[in-house]
N, C-alpha and C. Protein backbone atom coordinates (compact mmCIF):
# COMPACT_ATOMS: atom_id res chain seq x y z
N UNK A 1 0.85 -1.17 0.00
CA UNK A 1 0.00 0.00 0.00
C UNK A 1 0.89 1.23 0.00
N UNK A 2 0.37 2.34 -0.89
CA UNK A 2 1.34 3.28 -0.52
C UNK A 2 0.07 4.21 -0.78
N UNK A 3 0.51 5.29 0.76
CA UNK A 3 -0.09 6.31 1.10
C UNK A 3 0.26 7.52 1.51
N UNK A 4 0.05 8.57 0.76
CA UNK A 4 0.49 10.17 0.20
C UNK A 4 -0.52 11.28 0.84
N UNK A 5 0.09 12.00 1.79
CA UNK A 5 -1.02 13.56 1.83
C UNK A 5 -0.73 14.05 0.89
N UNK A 6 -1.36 14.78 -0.43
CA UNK A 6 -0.92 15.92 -0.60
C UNK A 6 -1.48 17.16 0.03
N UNK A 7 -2.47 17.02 0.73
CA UNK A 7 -2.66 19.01 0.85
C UNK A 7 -3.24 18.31 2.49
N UNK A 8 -3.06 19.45 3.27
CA UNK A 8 -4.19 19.26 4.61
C UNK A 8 -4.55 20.80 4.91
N UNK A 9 -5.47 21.12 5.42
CA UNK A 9 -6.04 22.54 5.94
C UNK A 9 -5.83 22.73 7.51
N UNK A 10 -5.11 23.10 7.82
CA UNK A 10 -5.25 23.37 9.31
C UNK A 10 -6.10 24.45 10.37
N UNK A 11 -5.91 25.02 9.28
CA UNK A 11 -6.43 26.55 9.69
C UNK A 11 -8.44 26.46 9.65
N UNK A 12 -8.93 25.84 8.59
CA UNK A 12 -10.54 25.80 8.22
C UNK A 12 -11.37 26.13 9.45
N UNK A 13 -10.93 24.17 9.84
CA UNK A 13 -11.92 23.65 11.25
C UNK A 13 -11.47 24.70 12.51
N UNK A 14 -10.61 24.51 12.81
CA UNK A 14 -10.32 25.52 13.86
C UNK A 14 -10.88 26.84 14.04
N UNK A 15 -10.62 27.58 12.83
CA UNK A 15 -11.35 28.90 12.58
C UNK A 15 -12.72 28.87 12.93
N UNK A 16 -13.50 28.03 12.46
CA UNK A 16 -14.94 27.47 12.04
C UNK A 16 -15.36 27.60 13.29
N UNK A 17 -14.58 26.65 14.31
CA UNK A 17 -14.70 26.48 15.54
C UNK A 17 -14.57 26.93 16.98
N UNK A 18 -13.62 28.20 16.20
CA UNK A 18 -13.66 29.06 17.04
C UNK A 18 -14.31 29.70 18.03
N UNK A 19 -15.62 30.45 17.69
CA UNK A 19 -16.84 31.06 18.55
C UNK A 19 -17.38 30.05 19.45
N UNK A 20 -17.44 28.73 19.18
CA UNK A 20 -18.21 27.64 19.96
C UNK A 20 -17.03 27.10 21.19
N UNK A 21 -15.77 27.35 20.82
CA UNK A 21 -14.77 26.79 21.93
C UNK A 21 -14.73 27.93 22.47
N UNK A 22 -15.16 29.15 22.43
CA UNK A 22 -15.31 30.70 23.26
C UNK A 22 -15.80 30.26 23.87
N UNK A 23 -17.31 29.97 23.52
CA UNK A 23 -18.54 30.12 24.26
C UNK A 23 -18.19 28.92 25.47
N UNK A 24 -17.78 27.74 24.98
CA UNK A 24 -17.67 26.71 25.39
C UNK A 24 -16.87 26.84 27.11
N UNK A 25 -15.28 27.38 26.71
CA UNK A 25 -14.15 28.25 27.64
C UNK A 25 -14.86 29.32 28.03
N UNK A 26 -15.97 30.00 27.94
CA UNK A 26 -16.48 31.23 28.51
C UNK A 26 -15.37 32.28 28.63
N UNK A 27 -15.55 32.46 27.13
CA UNK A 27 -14.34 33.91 27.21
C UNK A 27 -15.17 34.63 26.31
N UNK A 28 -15.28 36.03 26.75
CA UNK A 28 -16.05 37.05 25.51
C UNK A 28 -15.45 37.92 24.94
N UNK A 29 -14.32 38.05 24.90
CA UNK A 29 -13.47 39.25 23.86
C UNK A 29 -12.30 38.56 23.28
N UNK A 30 -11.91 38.76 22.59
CA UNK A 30 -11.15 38.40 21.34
C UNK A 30 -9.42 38.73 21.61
N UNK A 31 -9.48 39.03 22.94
CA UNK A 31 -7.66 39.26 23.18
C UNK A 31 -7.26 38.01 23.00
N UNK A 32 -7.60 36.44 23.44
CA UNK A 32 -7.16 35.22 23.20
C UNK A 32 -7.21 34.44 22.31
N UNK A 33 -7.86 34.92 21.03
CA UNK A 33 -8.00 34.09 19.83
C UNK A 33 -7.46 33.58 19.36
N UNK A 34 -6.04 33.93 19.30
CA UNK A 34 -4.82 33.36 18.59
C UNK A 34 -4.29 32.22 19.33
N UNK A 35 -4.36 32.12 20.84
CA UNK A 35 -3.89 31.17 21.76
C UNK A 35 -5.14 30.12 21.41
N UNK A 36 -5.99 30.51 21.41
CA UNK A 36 -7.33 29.28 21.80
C UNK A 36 -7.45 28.70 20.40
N UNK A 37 -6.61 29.46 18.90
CA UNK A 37 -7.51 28.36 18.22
C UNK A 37 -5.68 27.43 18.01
N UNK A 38 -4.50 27.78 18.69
CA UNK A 38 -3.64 27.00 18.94
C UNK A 38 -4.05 25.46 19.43
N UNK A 39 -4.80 25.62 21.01
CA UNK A 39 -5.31 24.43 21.48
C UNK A 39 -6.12 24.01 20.90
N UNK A 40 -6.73 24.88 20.22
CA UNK A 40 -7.85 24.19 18.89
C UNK A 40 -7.29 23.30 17.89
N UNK A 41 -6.36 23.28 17.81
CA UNK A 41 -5.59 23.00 16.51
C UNK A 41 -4.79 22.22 17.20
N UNK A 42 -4.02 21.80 18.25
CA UNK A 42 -4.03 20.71 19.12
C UNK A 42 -4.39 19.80 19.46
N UNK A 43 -5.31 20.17 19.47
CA UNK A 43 -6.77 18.70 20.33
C UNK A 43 -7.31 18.77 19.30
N UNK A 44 -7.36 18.98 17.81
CA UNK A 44 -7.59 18.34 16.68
C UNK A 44 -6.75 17.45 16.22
N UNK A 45 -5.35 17.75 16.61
CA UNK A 45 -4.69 16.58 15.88
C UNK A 45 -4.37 15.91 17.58
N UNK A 46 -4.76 15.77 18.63
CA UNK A 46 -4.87 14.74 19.54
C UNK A 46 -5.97 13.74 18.67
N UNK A 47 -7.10 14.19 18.65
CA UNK A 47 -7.84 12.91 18.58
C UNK A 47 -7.98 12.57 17.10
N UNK A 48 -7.11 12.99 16.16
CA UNK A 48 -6.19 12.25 14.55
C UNK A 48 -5.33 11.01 15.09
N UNK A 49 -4.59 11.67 16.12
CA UNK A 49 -3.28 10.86 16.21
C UNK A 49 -3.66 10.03 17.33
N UNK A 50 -5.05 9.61 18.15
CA UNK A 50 -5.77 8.61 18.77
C UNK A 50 -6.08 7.81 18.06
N UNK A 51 -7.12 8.36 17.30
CA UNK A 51 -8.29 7.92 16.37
C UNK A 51 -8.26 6.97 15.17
N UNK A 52 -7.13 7.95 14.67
CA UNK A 52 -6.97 7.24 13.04
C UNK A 52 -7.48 8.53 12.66
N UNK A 53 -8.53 8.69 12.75
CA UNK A 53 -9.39 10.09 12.00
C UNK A 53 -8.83 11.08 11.27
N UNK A 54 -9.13 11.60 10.36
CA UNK A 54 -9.28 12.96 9.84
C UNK A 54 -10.14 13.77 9.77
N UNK A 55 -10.07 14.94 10.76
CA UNK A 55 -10.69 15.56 11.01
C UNK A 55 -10.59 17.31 10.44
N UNK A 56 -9.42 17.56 10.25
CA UNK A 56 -9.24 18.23 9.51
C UNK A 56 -9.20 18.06 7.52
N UNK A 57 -9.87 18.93 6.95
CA UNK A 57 -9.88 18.56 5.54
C UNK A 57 -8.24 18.35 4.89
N UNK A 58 -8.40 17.01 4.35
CA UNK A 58 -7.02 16.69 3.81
C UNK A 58 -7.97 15.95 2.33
N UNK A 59 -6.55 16.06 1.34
CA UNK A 59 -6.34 14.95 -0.09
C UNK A 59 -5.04 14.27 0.01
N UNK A 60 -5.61 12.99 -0.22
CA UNK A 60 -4.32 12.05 -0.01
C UNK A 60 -4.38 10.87 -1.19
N UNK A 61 -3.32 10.91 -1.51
CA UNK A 61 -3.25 9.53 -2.80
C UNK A 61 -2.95 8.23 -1.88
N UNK A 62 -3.64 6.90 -2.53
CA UNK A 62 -4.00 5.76 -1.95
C UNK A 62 -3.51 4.91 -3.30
N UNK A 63 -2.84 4.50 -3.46
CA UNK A 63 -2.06 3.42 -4.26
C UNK A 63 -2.72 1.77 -4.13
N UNK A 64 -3.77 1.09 -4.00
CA UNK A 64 -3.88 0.02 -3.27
C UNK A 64 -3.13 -1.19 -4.18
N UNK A 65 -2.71 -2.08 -3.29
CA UNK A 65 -2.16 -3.09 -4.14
C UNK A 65 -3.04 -4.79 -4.32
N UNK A 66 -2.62 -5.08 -5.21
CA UNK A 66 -3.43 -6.63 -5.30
C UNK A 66 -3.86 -7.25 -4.26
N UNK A 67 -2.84 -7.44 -3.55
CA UNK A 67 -3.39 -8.23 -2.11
C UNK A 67 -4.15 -7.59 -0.99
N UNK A 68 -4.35 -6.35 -1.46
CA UNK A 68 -5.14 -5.80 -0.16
C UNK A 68 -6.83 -5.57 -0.79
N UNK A 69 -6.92 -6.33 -2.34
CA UNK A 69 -8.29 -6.49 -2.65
C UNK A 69 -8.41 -8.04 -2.42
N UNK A 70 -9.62 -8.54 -1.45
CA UNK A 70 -10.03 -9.60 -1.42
C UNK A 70 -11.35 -9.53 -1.79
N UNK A 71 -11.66 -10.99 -2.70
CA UNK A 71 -13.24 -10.73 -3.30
C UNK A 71 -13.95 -9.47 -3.94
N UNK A 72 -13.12 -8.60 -4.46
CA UNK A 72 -13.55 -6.95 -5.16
C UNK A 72 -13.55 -6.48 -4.42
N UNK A 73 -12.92 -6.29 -2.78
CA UNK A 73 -12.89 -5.26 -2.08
C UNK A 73 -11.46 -5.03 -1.27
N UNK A 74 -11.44 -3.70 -0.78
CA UNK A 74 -10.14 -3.29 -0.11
C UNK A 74 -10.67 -2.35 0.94
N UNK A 75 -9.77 -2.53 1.73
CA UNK A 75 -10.24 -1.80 3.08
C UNK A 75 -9.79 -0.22 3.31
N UNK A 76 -9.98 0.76 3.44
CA UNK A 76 -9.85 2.15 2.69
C UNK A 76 -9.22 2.13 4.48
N UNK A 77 -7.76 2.52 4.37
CA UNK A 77 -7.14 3.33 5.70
C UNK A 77 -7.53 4.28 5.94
N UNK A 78 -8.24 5.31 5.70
CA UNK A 78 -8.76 6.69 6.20
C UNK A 78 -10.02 6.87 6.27
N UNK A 79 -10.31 7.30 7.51
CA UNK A 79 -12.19 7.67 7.79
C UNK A 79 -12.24 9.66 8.45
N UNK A 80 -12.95 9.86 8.16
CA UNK A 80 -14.24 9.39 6.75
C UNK A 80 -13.62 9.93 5.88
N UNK A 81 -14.45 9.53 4.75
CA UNK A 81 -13.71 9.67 3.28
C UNK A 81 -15.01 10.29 3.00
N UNK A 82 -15.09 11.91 2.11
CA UNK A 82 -15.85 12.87 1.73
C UNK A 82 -16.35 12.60 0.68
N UNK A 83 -15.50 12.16 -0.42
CA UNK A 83 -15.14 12.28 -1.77
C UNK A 83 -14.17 11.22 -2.47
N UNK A 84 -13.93 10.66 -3.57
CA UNK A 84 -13.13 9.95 -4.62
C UNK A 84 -12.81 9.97 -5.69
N UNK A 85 -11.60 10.08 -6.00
CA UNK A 85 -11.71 10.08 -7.71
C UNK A 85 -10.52 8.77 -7.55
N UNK A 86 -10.72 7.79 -9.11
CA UNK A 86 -9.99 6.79 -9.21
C UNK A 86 -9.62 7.04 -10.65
N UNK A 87 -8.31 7.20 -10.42
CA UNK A 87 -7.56 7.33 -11.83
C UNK A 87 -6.17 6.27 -11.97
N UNK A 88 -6.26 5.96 -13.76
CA UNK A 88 -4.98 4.92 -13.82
C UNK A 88 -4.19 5.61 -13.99
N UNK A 89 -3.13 4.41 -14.32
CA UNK A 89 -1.73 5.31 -14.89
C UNK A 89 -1.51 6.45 -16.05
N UNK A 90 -2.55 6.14 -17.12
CA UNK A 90 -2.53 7.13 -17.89
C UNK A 90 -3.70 7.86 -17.85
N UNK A 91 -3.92 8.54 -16.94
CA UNK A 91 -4.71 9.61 -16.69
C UNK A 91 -6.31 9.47 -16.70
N UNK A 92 -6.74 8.01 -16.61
CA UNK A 92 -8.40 7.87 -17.75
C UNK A 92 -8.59 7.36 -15.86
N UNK A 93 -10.00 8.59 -16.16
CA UNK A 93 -10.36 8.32 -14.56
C UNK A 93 -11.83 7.07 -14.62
N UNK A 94 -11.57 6.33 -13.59
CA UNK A 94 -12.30 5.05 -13.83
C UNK A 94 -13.18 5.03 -12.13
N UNK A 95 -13.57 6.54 -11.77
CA UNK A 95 -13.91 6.93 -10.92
C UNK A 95 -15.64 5.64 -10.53
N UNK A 96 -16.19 5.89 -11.66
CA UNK A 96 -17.45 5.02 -11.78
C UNK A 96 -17.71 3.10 -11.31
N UNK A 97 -16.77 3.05 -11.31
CA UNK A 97 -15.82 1.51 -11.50
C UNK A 97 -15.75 1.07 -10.03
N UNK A 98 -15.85 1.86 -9.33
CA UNK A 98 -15.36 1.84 -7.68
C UNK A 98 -16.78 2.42 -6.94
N UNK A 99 -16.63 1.71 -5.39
CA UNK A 99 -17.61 2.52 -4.67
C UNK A 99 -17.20 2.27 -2.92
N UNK A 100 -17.28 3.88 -2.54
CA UNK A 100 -16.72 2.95 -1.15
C UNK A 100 -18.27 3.32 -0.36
N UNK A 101 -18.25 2.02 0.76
CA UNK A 101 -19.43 1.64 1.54
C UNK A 101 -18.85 1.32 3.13
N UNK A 102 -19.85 1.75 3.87
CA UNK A 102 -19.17 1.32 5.40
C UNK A 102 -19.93 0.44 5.93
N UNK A 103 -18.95 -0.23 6.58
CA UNK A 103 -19.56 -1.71 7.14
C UNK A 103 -19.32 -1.02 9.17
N UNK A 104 -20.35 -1.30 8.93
CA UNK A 104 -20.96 -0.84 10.65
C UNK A 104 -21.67 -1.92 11.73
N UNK A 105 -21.66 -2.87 10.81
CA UNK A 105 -21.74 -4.09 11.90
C UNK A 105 -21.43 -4.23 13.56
N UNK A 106 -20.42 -4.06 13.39
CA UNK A 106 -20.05 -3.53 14.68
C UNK A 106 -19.95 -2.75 15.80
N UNK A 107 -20.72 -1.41 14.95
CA UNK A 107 -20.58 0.00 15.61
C UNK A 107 -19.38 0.74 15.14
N UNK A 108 -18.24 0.25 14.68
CA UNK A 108 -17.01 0.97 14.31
C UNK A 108 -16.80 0.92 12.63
N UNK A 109 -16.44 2.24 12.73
CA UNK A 109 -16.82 3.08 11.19
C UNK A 109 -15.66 2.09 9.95
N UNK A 110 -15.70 1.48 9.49
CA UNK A 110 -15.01 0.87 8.84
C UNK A 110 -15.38 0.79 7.28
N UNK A 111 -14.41 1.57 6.80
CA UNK A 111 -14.64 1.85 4.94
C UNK A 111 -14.09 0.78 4.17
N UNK A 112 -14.86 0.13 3.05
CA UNK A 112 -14.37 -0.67 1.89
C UNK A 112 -14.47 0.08 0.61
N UNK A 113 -13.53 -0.47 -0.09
CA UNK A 113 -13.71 0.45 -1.54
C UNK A 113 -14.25 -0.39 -2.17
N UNK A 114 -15.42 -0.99 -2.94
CA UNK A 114 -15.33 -2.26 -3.97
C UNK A 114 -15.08 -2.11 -5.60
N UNK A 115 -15.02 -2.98 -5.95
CA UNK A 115 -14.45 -3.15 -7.53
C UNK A 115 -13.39 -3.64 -7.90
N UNK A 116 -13.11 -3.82 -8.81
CA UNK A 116 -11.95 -4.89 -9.34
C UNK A 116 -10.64 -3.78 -9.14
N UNK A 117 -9.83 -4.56 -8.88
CA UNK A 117 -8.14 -3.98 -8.38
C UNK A 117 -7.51 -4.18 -9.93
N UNK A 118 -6.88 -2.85 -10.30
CA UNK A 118 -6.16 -2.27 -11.54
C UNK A 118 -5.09 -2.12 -11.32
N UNK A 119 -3.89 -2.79 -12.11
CA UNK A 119 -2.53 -2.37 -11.78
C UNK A 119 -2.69 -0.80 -12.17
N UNK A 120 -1.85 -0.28 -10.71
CA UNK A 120 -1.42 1.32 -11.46
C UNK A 120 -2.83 2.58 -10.92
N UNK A 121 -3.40 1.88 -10.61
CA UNK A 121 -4.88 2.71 -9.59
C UNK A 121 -4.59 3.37 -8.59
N UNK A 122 -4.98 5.14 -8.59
CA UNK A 122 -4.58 5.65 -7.64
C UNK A 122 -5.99 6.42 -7.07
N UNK A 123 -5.94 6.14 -6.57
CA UNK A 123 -7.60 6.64 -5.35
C UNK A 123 -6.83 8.27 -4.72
N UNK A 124 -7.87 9.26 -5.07
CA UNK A 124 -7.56 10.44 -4.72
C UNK A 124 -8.69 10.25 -4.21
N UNK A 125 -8.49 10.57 -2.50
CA UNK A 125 -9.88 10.91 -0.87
C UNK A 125 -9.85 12.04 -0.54
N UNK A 126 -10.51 12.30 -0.46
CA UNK A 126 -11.06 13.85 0.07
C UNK A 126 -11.19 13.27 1.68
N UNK A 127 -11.03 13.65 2.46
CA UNK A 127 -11.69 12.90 4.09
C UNK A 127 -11.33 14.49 5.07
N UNK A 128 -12.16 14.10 5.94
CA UNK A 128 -12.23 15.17 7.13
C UNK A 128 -13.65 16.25 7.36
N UNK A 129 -13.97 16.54 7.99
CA UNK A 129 -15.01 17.43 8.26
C UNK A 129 -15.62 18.91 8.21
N UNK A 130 -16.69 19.39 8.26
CA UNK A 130 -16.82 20.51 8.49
C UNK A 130 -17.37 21.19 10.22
N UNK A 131 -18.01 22.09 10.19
CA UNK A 131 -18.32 22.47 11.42
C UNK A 131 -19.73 21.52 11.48
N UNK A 132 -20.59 21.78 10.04
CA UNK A 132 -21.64 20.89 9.93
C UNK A 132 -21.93 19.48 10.14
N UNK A 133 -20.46 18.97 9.65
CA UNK A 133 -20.71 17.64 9.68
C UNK A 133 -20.11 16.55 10.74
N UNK A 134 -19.44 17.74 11.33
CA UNK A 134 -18.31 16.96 12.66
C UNK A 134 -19.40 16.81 13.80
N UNK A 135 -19.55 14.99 13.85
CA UNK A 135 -19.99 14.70 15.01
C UNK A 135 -20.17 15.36 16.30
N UNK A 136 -21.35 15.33 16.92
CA UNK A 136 -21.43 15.86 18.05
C UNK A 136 -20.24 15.38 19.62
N UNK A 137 -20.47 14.07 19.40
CA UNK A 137 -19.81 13.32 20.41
C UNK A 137 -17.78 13.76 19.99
N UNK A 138 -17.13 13.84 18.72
CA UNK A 138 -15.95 14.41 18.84
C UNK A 138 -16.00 15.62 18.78
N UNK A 139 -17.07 16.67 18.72
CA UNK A 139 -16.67 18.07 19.14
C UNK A 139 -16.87 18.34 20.52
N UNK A 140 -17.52 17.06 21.30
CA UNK A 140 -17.41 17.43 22.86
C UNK A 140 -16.01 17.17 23.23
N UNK A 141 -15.14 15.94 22.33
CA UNK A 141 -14.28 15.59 22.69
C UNK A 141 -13.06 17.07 22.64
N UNK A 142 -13.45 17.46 21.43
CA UNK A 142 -12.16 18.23 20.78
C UNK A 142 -11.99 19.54 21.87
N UNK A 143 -13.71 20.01 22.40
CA UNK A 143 -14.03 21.11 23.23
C UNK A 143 -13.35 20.97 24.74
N UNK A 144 -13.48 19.67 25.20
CA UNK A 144 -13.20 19.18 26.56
C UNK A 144 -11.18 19.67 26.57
N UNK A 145 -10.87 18.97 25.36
CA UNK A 145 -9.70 19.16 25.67
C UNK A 145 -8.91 20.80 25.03
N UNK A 146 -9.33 21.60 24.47
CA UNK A 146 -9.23 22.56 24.23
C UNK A 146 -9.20 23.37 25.52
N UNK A 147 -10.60 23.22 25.80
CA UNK A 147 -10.74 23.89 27.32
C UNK A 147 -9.49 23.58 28.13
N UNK A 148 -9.28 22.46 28.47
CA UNK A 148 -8.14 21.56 29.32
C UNK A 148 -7.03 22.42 29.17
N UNK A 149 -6.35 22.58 27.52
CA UNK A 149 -4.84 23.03 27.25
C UNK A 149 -5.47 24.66 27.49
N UNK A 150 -6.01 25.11 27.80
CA UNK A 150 -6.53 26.67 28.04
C UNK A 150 -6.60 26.95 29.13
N UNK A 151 -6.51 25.85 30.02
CA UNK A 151 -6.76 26.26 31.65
C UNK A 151 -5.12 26.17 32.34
N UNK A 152 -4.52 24.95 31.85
CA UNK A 152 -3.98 24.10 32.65
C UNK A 152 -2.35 24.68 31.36
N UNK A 153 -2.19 25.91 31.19
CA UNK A 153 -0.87 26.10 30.29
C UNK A 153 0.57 25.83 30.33
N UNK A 154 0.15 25.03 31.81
CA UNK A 154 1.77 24.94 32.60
C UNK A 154 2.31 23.62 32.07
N UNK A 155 3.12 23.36 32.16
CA UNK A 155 3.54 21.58 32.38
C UNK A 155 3.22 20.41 33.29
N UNK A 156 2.44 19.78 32.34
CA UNK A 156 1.43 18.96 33.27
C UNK A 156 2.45 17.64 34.26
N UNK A 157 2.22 17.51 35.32
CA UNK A 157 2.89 16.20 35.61
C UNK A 157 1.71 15.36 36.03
N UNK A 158 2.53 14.01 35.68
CA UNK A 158 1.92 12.78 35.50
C UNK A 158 0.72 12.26 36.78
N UNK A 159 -0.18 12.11 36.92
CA UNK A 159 -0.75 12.27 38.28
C UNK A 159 -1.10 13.08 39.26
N UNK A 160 -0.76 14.01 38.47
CA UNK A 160 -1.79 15.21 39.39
C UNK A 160 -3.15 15.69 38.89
N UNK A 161 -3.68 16.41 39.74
CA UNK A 161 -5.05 16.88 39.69
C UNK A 161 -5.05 17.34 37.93
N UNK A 162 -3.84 17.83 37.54
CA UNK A 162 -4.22 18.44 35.76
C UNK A 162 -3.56 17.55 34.84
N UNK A 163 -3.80 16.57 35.50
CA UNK A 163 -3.91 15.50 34.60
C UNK A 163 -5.05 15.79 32.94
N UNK A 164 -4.55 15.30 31.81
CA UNK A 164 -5.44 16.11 30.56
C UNK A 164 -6.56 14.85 30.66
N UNK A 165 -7.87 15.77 30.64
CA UNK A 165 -8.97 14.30 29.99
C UNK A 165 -8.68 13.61 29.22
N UNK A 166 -8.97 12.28 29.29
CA UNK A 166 -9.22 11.16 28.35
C UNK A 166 -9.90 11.45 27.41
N UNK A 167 -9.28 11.01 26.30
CA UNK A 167 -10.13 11.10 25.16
C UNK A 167 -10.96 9.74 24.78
N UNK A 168 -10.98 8.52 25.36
CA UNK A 168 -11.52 7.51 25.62
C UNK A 168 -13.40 7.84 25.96
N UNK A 169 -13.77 8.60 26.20
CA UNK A 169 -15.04 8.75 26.67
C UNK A 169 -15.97 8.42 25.46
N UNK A 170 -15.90 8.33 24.11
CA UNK A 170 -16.48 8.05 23.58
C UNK A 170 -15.82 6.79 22.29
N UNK A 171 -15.87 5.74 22.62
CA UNK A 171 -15.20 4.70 22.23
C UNK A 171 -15.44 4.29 20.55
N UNK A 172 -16.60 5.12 20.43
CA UNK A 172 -17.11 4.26 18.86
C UNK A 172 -16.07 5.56 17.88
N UNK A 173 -15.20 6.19 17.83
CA UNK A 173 -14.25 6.39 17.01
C UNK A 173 -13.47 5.67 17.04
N UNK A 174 -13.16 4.74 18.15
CA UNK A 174 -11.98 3.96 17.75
C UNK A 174 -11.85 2.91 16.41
N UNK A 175 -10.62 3.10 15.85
CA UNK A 175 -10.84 2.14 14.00
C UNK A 175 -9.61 1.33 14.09
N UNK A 176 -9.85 -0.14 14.09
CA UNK A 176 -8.90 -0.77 14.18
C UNK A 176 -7.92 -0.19 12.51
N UNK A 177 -6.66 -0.38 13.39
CA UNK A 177 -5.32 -0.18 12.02
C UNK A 177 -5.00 -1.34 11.22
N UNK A 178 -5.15 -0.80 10.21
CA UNK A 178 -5.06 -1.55 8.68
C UNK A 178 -3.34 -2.08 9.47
């Protein structure tokens, strides 16, 4: 498998999110904006680098190889996925050919791509969120700990009272790794 960011947005969600992690931190003037959408932008990529997730808008090339299609399907490493385009080696996009579907059986968000595996197929994903579409349950998460790195600016030691929340409180993001 070979897997490529090309672009990520850092700045979008955070911005977006700004006024609601105010309201959230109960701050009403705008001297701290620049600090708060820091922890914003923090505890977005905390619960990426938990999760698996993308939560911030990224495009990333997905190379899949033979063996990771079983029976016309392959298991897509990145959730959620927005968008797709499937193009070969010489440029002829075979976008139609493919479809990705989530298998939720379980409760945990798990993407397949199906269709027949093409030497030379490169899957361009759109994945990550908006203010609209980002779950309720990870913007409590993202808020909890925002607040946290906003209170607590010092250096945390291990076992004390500022200890950072768990991001564990809501378990159904967790995505087993490809």
């Amino acid at each position: 498998m070979s897997m490529l960011r090309i672009s990520v947005d850092y700045d979008k969600l955070p911005d977006a999110l700004l006024v609601t992690a105010k309201q959230h931190i109960r701050i009403d003037g705008n001297y701290e904006d620049e600090f708060i959408l820091s922890v914003l932008k923090r505890s977005i990529g905390r619960f990426e680098d938990k999760f698996g997730a993308t939560l911030n808008k990224a495009t990333w090339e997905w190379c899949p190889t033979s063996a990771e299609f079983r029976s016309g399907q392959a298991r897509v490493p990145l959730t959620p996925v927005t968008s797709f385009t499937a193009t070969l080696a010489d440029d002829t996009v075979v976008t139609d050919d493919y479809a990705i579907w989530t298998d939720s059986v379980t409760g945990v968000p798990i993407l397949y791509l199906t269709g027949a595996w093409a030497s030379g197929v490169v899957m361009t994903l759109e994945t990550g969120f908006t203010v609209e579409t980002l779950p309720p349950s990870v913007l409590d998460q993202v808020l909890r700990s925002a607040a946290h790195l906003h209170e607590h600016r010092e250096i945390l030691i291990p076992g004390s009272e500022f200890v950072a929340p768990d991001l564990a409180l809501d378990a159904t993001w967790w995505v087993p790794r490809v």
